[in-house]
PDB file of N, CA and C in Angstrom:
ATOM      1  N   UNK A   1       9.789 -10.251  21.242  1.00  0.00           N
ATOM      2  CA  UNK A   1       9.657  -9.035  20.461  1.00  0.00           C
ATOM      3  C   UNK A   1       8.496  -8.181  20.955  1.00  0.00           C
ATOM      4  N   UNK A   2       7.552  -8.868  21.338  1.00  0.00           N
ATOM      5  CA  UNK A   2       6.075  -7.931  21.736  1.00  0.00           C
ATOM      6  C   UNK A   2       6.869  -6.563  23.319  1.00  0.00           C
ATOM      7  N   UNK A   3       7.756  -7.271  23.617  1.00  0.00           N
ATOM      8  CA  UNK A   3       7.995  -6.350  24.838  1.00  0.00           C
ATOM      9  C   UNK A   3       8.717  -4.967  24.220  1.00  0.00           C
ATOM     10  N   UNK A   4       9.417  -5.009  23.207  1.00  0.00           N
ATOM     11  CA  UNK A   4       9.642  -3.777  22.825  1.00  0.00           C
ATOM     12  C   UNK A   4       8.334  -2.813  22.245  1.00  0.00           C
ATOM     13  N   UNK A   5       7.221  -3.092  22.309  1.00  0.00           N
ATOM     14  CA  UNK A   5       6.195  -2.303  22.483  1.00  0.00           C
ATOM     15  C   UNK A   5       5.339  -2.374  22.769  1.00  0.00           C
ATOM     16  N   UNK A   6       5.492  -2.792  24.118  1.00  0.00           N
ATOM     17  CA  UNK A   6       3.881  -3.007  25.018  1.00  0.00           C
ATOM     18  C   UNK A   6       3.766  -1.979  25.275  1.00  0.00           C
ATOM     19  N   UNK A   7       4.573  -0.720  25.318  1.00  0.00           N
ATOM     20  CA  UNK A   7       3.733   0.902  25.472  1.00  0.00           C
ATOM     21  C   UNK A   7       3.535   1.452  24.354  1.00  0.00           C
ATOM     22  N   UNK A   8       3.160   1.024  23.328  1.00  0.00           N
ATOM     23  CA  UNK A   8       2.913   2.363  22.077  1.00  0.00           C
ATOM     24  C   UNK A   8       1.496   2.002  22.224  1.00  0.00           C
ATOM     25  N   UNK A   9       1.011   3.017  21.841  1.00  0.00           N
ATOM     26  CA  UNK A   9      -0.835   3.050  22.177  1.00  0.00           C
ATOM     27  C   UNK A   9      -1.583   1.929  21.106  1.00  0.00           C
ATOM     28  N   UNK A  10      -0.547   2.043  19.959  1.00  0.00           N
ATOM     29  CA  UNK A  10      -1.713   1.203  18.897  1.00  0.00           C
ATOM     30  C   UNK A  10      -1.651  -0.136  18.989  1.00  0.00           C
ATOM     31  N   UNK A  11      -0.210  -0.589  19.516  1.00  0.00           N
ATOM     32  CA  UNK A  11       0.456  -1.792  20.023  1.00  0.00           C
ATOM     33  C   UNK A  11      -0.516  -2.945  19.658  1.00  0.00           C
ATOM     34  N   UNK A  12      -1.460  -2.814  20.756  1.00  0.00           N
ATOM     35  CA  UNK A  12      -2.706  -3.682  21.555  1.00  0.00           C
ATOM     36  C   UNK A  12      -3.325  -4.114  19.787  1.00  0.00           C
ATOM     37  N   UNK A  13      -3.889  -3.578  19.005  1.00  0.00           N
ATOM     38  CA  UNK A  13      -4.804  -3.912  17.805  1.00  0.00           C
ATOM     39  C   UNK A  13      -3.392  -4.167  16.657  1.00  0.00           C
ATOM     40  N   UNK A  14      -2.240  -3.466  16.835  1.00  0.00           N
ATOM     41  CA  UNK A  14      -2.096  -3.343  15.825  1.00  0.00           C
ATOM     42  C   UNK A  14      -1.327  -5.099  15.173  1.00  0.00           C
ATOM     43  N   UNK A  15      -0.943  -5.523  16.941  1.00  0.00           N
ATOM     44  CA  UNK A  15      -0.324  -7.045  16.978  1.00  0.00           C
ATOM     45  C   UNK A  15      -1.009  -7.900  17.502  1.00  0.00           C
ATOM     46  N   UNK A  16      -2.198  -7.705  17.352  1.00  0.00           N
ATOM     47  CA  UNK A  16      -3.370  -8.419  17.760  1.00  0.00           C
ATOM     48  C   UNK A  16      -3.520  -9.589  16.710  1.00  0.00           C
ATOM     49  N   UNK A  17      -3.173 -11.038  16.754  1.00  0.00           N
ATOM     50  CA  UNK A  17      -3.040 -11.861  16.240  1.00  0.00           C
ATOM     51  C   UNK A  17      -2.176 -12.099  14.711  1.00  0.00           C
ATOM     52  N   UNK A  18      -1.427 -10.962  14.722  1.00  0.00           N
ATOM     53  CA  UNK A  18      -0.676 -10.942  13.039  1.00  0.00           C
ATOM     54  C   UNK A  18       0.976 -11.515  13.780  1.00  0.00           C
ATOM     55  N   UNK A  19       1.892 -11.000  12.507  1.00  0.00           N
ATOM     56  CA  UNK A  19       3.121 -11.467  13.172  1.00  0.00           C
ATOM     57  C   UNK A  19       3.909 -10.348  12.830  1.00  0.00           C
ATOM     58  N   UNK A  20       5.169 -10.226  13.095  1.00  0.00           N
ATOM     59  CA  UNK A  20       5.895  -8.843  12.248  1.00  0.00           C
ATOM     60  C   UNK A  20       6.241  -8.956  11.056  1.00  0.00           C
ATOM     61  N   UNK A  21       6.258  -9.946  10.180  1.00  0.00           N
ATOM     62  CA  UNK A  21       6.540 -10.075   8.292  1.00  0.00           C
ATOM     63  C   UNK A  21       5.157  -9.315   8.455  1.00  0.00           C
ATOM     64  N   UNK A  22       4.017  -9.422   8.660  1.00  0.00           N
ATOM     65  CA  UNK A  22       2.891  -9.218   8.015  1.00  0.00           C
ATOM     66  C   UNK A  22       2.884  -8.055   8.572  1.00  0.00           C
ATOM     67  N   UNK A  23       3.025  -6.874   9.645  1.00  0.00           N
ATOM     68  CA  UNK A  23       2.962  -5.873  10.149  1.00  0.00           C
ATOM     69  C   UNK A  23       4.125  -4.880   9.027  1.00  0.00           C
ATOM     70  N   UNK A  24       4.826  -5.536   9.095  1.00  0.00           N
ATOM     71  CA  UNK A  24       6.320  -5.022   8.327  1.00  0.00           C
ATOM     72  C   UNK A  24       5.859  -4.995   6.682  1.00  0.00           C
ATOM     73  N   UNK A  25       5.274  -5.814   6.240  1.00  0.00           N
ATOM     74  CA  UNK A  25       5.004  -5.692   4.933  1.00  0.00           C
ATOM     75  C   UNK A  25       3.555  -4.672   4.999  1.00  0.00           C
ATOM     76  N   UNK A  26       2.611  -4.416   5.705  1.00  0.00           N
ATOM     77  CA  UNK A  26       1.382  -3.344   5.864  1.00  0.00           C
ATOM     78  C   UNK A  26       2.192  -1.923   5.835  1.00  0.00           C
ATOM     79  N   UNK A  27       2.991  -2.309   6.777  1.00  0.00           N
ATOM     80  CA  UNK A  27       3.912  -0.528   6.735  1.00  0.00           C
ATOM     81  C   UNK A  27       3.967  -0.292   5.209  1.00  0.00           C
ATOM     82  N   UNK A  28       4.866  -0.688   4.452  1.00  0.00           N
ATOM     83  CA  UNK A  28       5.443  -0.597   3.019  1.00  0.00           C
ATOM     84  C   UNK A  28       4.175  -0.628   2.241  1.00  0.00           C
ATOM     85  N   UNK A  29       2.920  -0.957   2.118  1.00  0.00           N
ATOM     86  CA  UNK A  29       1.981  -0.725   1.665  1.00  0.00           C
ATOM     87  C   UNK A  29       1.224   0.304   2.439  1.00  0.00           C
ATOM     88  N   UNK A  30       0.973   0.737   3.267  1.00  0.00           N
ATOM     89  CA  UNK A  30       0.062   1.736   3.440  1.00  0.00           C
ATOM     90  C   UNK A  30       0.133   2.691   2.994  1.00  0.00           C
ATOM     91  N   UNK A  31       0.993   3.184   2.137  1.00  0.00           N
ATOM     92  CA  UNK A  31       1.263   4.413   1.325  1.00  0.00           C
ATOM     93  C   UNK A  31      -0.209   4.218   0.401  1.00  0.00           C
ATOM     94  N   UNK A  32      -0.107   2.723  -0.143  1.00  0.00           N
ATOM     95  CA  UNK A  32      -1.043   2.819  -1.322  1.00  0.00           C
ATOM     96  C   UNK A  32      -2.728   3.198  -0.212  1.00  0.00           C
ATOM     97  N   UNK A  33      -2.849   3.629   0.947  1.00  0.00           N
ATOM     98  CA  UNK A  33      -4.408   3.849   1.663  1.00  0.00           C
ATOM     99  C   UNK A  33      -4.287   5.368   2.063  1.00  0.00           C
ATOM    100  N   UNK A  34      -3.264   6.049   1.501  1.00  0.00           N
ATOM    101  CA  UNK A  34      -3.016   7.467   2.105  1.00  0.00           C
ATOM    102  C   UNK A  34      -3.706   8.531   1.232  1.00  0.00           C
ATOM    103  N   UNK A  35      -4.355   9.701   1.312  1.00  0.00           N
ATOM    104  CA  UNK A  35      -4.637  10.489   0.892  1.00  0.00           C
ATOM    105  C   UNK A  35      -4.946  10.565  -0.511  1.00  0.00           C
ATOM    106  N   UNK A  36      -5.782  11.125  -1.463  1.00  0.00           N
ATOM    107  CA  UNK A  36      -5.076  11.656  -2.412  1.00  0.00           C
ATOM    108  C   UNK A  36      -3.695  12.157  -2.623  1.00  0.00           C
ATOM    109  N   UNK A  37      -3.701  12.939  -2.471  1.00  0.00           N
ATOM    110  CA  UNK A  37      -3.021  13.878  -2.672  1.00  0.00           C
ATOM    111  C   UNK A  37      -1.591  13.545  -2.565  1.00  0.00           C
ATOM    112  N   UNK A  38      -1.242  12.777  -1.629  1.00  0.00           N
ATOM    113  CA  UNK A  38      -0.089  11.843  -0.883  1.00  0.00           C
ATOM    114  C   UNK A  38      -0.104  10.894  -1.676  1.00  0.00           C
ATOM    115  N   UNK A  39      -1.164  10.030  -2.077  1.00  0.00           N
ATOM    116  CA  UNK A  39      -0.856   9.034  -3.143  1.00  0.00           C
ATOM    117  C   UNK A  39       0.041   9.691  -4.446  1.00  0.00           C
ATOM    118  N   UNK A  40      -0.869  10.910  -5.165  1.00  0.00           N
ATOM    119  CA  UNK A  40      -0.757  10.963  -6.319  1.00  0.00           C
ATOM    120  C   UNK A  40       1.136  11.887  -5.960  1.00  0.00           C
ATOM    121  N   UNK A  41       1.518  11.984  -5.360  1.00  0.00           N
ATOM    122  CA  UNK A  41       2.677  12.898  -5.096  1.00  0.00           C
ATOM    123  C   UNK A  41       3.554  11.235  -5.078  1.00  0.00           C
ATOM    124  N   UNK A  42       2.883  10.091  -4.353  1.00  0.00           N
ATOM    125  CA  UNK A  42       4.011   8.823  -4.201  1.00  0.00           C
ATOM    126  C   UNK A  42       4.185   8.198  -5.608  1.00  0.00           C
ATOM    127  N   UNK A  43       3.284   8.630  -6.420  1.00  0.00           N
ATOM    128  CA  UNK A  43       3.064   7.213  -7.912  1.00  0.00           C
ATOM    129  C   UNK A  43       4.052   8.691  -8.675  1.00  0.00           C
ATOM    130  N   UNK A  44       3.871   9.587  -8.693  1.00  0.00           N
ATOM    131  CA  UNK A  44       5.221  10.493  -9.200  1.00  0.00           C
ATOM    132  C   UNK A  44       6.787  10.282  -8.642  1.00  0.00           C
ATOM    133  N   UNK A  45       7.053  10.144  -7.536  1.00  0.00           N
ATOM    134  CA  UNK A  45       7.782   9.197  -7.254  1.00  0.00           C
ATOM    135  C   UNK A  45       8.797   8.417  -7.834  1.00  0.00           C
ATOM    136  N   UNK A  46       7.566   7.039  -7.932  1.00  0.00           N
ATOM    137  CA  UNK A  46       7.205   5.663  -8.504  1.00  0.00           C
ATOM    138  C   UNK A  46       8.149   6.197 -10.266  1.00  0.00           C
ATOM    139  N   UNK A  47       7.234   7.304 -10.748  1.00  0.00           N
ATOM    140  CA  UNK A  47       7.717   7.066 -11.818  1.00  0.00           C
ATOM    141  C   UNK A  47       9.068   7.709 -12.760  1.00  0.00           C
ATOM    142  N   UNK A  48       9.340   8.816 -11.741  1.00  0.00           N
ATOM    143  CA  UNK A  48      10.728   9.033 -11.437  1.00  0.00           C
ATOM    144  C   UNK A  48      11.860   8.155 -11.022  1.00  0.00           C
ATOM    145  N   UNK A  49      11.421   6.833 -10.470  1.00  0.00           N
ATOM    146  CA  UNK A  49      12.324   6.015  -9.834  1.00  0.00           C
ATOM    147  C   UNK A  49      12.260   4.953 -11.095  1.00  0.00           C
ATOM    148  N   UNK A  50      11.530   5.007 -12.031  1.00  0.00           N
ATOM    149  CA  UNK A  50      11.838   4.246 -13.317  1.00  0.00           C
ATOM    150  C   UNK A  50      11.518   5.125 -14.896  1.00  0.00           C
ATOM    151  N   UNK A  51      11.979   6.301 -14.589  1.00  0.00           N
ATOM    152  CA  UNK A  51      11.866   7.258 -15.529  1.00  0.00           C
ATOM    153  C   UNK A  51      13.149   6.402 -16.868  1.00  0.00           C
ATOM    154  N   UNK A  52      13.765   5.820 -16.666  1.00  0.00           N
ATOM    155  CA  UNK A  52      14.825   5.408 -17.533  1.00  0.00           C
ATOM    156  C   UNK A  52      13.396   4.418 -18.729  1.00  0.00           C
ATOM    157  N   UNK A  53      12.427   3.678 -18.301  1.00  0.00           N
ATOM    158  CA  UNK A  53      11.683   3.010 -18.684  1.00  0.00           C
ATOM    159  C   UNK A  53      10.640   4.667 -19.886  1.00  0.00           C
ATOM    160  N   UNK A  54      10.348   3.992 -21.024  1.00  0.00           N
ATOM    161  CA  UNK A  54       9.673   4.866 -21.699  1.00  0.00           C
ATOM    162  C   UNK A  54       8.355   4.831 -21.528  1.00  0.00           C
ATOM    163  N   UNK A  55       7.255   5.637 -21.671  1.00  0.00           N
ATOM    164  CA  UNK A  55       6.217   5.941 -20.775  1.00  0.00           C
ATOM    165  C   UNK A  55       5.153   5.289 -21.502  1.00  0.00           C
ATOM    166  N   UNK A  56       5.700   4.509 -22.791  1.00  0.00           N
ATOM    167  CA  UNK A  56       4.358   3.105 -22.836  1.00  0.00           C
ATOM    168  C   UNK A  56       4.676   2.161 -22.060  1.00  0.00           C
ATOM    169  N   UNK A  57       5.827   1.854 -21.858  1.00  0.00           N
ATOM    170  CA  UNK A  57       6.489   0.695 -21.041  1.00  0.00           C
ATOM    171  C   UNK A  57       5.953   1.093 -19.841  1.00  0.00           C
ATOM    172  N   UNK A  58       6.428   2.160 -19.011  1.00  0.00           N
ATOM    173  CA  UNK A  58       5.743   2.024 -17.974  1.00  0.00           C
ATOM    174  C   UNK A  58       4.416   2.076 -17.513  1.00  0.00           C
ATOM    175  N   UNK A  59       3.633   2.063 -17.975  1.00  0.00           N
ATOM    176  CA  UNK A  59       2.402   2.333 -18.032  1.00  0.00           C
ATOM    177  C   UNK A  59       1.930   0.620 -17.876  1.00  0.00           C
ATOM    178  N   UNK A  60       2.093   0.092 -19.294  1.00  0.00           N
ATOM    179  CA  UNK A  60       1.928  -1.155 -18.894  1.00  0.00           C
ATOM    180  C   UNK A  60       2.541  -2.236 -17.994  1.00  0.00           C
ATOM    181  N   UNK A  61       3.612  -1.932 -17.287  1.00  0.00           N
ATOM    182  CA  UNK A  61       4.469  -2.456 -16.526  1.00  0.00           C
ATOM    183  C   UNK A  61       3.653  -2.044 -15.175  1.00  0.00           C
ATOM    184  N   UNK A  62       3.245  -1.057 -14.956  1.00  0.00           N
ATOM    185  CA  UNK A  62       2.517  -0.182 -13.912  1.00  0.00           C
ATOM    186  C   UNK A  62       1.528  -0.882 -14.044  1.00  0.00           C
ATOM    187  N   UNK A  63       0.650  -1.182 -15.028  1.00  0.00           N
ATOM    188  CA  UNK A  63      -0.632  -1.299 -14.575  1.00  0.00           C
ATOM    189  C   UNK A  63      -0.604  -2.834 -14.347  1.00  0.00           C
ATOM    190  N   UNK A  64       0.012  -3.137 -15.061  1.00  0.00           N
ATOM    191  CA  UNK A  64       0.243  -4.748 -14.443  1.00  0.00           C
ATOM    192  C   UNK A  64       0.233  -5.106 -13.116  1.00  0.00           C
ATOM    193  N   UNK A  65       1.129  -4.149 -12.074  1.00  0.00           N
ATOM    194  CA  UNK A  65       1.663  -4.278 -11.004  1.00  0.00           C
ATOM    195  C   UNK A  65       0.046  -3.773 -10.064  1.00  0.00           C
ATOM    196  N   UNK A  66      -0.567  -2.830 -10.253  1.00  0.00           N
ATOM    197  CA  UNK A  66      -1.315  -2.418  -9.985  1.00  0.00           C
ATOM    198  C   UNK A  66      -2.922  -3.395 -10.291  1.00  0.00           C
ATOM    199  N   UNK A  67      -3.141  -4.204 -10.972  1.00  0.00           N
ATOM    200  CA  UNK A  67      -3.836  -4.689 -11.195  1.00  0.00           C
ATOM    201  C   UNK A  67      -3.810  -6.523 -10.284  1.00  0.00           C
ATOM    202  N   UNK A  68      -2.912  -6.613 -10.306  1.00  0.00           N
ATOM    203  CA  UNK A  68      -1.918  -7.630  -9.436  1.00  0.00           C
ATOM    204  C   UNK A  68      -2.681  -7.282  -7.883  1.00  0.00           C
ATOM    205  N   UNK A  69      -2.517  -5.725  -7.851  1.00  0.00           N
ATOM    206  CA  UNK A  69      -3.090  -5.376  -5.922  1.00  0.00           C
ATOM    207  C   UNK A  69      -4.169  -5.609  -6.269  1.00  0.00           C
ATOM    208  N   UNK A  70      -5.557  -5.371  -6.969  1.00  0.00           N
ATOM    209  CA  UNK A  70      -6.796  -5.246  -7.182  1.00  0.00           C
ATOM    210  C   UNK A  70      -6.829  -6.535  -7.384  1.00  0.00           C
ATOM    211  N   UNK A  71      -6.565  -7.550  -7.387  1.00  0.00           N
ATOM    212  CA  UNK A  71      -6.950  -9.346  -8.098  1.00  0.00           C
ATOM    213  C   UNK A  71      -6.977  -9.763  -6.524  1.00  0.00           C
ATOM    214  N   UNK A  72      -5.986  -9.022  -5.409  1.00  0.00           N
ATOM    215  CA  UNK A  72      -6.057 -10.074  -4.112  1.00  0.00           C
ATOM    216  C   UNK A  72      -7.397  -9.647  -3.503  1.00  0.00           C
ATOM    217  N   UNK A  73      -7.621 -10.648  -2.636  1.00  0.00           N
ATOM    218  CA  UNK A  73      -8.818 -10.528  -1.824  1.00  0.00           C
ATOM    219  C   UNK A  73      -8.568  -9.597  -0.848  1.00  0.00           C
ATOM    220  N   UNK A  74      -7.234  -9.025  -0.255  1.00  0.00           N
ATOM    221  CA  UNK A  74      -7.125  -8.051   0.265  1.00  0.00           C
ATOM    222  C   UNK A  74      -5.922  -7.774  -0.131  1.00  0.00           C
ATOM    223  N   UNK A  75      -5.916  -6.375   0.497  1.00  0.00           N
ATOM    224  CA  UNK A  75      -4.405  -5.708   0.014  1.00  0.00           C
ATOM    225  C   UNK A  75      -3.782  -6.053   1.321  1.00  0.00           C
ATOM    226  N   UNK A  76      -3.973  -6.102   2.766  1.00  0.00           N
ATOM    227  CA  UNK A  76      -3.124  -5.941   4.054  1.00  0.00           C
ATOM    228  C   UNK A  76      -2.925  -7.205   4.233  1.00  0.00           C
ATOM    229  N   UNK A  77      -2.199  -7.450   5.149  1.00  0.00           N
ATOM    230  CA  UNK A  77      -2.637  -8.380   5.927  1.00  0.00           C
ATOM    231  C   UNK A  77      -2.902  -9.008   7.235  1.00  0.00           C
ATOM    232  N   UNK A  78      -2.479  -7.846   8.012  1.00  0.00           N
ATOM    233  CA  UNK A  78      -3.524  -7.234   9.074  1.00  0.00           C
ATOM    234  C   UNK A  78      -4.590  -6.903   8.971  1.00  0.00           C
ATOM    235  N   UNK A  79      -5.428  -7.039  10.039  1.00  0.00           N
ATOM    236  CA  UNK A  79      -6.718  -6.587  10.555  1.00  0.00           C
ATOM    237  C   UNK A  79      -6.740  -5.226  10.683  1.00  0.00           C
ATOM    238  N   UNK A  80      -5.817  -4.595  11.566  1.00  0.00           N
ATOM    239  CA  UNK A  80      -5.637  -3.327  11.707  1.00  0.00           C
ATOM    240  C   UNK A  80      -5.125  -2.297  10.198  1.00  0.00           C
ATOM    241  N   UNK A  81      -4.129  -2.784   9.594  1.00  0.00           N
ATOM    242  CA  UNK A  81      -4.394  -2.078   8.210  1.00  0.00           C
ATOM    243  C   UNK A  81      -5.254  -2.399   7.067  1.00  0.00           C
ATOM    244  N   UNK A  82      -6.043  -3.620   7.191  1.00  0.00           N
ATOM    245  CA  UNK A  82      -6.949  -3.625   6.878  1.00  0.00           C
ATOM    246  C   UNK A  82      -8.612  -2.561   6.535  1.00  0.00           C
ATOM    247  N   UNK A  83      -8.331  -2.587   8.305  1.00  0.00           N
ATOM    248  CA  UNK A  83      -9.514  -1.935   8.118  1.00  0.00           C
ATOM    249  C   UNK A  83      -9.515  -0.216   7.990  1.00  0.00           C
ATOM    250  N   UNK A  84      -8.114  -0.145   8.000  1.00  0.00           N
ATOM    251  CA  UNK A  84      -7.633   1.467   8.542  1.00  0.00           C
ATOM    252  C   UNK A  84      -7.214   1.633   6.601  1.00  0.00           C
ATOM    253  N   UNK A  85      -6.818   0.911   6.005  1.00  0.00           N
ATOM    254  CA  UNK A  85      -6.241   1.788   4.123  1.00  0.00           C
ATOM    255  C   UNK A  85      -7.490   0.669   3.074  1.00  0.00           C
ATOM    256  N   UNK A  86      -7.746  -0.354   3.445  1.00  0.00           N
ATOM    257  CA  UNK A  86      -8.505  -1.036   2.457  1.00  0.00           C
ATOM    258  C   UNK A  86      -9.279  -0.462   1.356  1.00  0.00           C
ATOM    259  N   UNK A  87      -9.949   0.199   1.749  1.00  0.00           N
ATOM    260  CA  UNK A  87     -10.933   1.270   1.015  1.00  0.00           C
ATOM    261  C   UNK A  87     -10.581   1.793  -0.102  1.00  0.00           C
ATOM    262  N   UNK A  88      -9.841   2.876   0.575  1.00  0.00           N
ATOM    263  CA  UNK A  88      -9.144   3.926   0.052  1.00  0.00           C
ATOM    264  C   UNK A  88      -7.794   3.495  -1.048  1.00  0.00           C
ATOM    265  N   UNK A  89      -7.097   2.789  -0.259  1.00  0.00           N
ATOM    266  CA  UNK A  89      -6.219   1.750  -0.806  1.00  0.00           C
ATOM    267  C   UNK A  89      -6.741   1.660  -2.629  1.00  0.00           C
ATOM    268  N   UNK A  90      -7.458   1.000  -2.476  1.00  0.00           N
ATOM    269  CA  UNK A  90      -8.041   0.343  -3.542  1.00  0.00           C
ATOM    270  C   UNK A  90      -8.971   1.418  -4.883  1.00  0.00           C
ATOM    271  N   UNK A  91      -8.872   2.435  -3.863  1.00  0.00           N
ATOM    272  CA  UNK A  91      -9.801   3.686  -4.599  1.00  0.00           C
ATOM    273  C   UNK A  91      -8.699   4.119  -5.394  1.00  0.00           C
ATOM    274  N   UNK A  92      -7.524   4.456  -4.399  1.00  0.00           N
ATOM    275  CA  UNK A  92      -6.424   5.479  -5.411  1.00  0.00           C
ATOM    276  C   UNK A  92      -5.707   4.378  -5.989  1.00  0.00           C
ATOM    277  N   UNK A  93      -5.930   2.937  -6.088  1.00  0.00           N
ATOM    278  CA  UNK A  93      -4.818   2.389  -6.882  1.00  0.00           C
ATOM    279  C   UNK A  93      -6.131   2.145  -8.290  1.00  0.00           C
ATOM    280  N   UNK A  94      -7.174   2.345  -8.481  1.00  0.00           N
ATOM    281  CA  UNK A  94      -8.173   2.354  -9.524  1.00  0.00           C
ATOM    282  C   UNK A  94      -7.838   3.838 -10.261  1.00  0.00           C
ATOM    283  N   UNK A  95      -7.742   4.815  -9.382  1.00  0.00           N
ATOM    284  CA  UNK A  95      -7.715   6.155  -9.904  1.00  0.00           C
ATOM    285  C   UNK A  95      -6.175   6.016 -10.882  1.00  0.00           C
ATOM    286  N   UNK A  96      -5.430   5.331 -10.498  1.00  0.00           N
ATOM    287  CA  UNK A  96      -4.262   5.368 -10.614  1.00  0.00           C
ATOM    288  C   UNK A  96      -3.967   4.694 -12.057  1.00  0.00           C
ATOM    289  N   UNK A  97      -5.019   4.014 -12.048  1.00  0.00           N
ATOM    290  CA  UNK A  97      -5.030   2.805 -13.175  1.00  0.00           C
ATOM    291  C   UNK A  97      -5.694   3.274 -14.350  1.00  0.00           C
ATOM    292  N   UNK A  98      -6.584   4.315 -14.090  1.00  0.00           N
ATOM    293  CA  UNK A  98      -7.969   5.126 -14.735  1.00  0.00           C
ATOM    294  C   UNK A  98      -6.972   6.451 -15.147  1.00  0.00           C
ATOM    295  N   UNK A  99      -5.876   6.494 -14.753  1.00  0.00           N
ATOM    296  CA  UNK A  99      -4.791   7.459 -15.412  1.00  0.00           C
ATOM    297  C   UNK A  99      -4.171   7.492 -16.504  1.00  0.00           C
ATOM    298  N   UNK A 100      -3.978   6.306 -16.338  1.00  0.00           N
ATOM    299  CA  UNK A 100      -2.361   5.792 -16.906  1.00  0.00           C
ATOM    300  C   UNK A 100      -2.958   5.260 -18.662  1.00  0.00           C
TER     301      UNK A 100
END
Protein backbone atom coordinates (compact mmCIF):
# COMPACT_ATOMS: atom_id res chain seq x y z
CA UNK A 1 0.00 0.00 0.00
CA UNK A 2 2.84 2.62 0.88
CA UNK A 3 3.68 2.56 -3.00
CA UNK A 4 0.53 4.15 -3.96
CA UNK A 5 1.95 7.22 -2.32
CA UNK A 6 5.44 7.49 -2.16
CA UNK A 7 4.92 10.82 -4.20
CA UNK A 8 2.45 12.92 -2.25
CA UNK A 9 4.59 15.42 -0.33
CA UNK A 10 3.05 14.74 3.16
CA UNK A 11 3.36 10.94 2.52
CA UNK A 12 6.88 10.77 4.40
CA UNK A 13 5.31 12.15 8.16
CA UNK A 14 2.05 11.49 7.47
CA UNK A 15 2.78 7.29 7.40
CA UNK A 16 5.53 7.60 9.44
CA UNK A 17 5.02 4.71 11.82
CA UNK A 18 0.94 4.68 11.94
CA UNK A 19 -1.09 2.26 9.77
CA UNK A 20 -4.09 3.17 7.41
CA UNK A 21 -7.20 2.31 10.08
CA UNK A 22 -5.45 4.95 12.10
CA UNK A 23 -4.68 7.47 9.13
CA UNK A 24 -8.29 6.69 7.81
CA UNK A 25 -9.94 7.25 11.08
CA UNK A 26 -7.64 10.98 11.61
CA UNK A 27 -9.18 11.95 8.18
CA UNK A 28 -12.91 11.58 9.61
CA UNK A 29 -11.86 13.43 12.66
CA UNK A 30 -9.96 16.28 11.56
CA UNK A 31 -12.95 18.20 10.89
CA UNK A 32 -13.21 18.38 14.73
CA UNK A 33 -9.18 20.61 14.43
CA UNK A 34 -10.56 22.89 11.59
CA UNK A 35 -11.27 26.45 11.92
CA UNK A 36 -13.82 28.09 13.73
CA UNK A 37 -15.79 28.94 11.58
CA UNK A 38 -15.66 25.47 9.60
CA UNK A 39 -16.25 23.78 12.83
CA UNK A 40 -19.21 25.78 13.86
CA UNK A 41 -20.79 25.49 10.06
CA UNK A 42 -19.90 21.23 10.60
CA UNK A 43 -21.78 20.84 14.28
CA UNK A 44 -24.86 22.67 12.21
CA UNK A 45 -24.57 20.00 10.02
CA UNK A 46 -24.32 17.46 12.83
CA UNK A 47 -27.50 18.82 13.95
CA UNK A 48 -29.49 18.88 10.92
CA UNK A 49 -28.47 15.29 10.35
CA UNK A 50 -30.41 14.50 13.68
CA UNK A 51 -32.86 17.32 13.64
CA UNK A 52 -35.70 14.48 13.95
CA UNK A 53 -34.12 14.23 17.75
CA UNK A 54 -35.69 17.23 20.01
CA UNK A 55 -33.19 19.80 21.05
CA UNK A 56 -32.96 18.63 24.83
CA UNK A 57 -32.26 15.25 23.53
CA UNK A 58 -29.80 16.37 21.42
CA UNK A 59 -27.93 18.36 23.37
CA UNK A 60 -27.45 15.76 25.86
CA UNK A 61 -26.83 13.04 23.41
CA UNK A 62 -24.23 15.64 21.89
CA UNK A 63 -22.59 16.40 24.78
CA UNK A 64 -22.16 13.02 25.78
CA UNK A 65 -20.49 12.23 22.52
CA UNK A 66 -18.39 15.21 22.83
CA UNK A 67 -17.26 14.75 26.22
CA UNK A 68 -16.34 11.04 25.32
CA UNK A 69 -13.50 13.10 22.76
CA UNK A 70 -12.29 15.29 25.78
CA UNK A 71 -11.90 12.01 28.38
CA UNK A 72 -9.20 10.42 25.66
CA UNK A 73 -5.69 11.16 26.14
CA UNK A 74 -5.71 12.12 22.61
CA UNK A 75 -8.10 12.73 19.98
CA UNK A 76 -5.71 11.35 16.76
CA UNK A 77 -3.97 8.79 16.43
CA UNK A 78 -1.31 9.81 14.45
CA UNK A 79 1.56 11.81 15.18
CA UNK A 80 1.00 13.86 12.24
CA UNK A 81 -2.72 14.73 13.09
CA UNK A 82 -1.84 14.91 16.24
CA UNK A 83 0.22 17.51 16.24
CA UNK A 84 -1.41 19.36 13.21
CA UNK A 85 -5.70 19.49 14.98
CA UNK A 86 -4.94 18.48 18.76
CA UNK A 87 -5.16 21.88 20.08
CA UNK A 88 -7.61 23.33 18.33
CA UNK A 89 -9.48 20.08 18.10
CA UNK A 90 -10.14 20.19 21.61
CA UNK A 91 -10.72 24.06 21.78
CA UNK A 92 -13.80 23.94 19.36
CA UNK A 93 -15.12 20.69 20.76
CA UNK A 94 -15.13 22.73 24.51
CA UNK A 95 -16.63 25.77 22.67
CA UNK A 96 -19.04 23.41 21.37
CA UNK A 97 -19.91 21.97 24.67
CA UNK A 98 -19.92 25.65 26.36
CA UNK A 99 -22.91 26.07 23.73
CA UNK A 100 -25.09 23.60 23.96
Amino acid sequence: MRGLFQHHAVTPALLAGSDLREIFLDLDLAILGASSSEYDEYTAQIRQEYIHYSGEDYRAGRKAVLKGFLARERLYFTDYFHQLYEIEARQNIQREIDSL
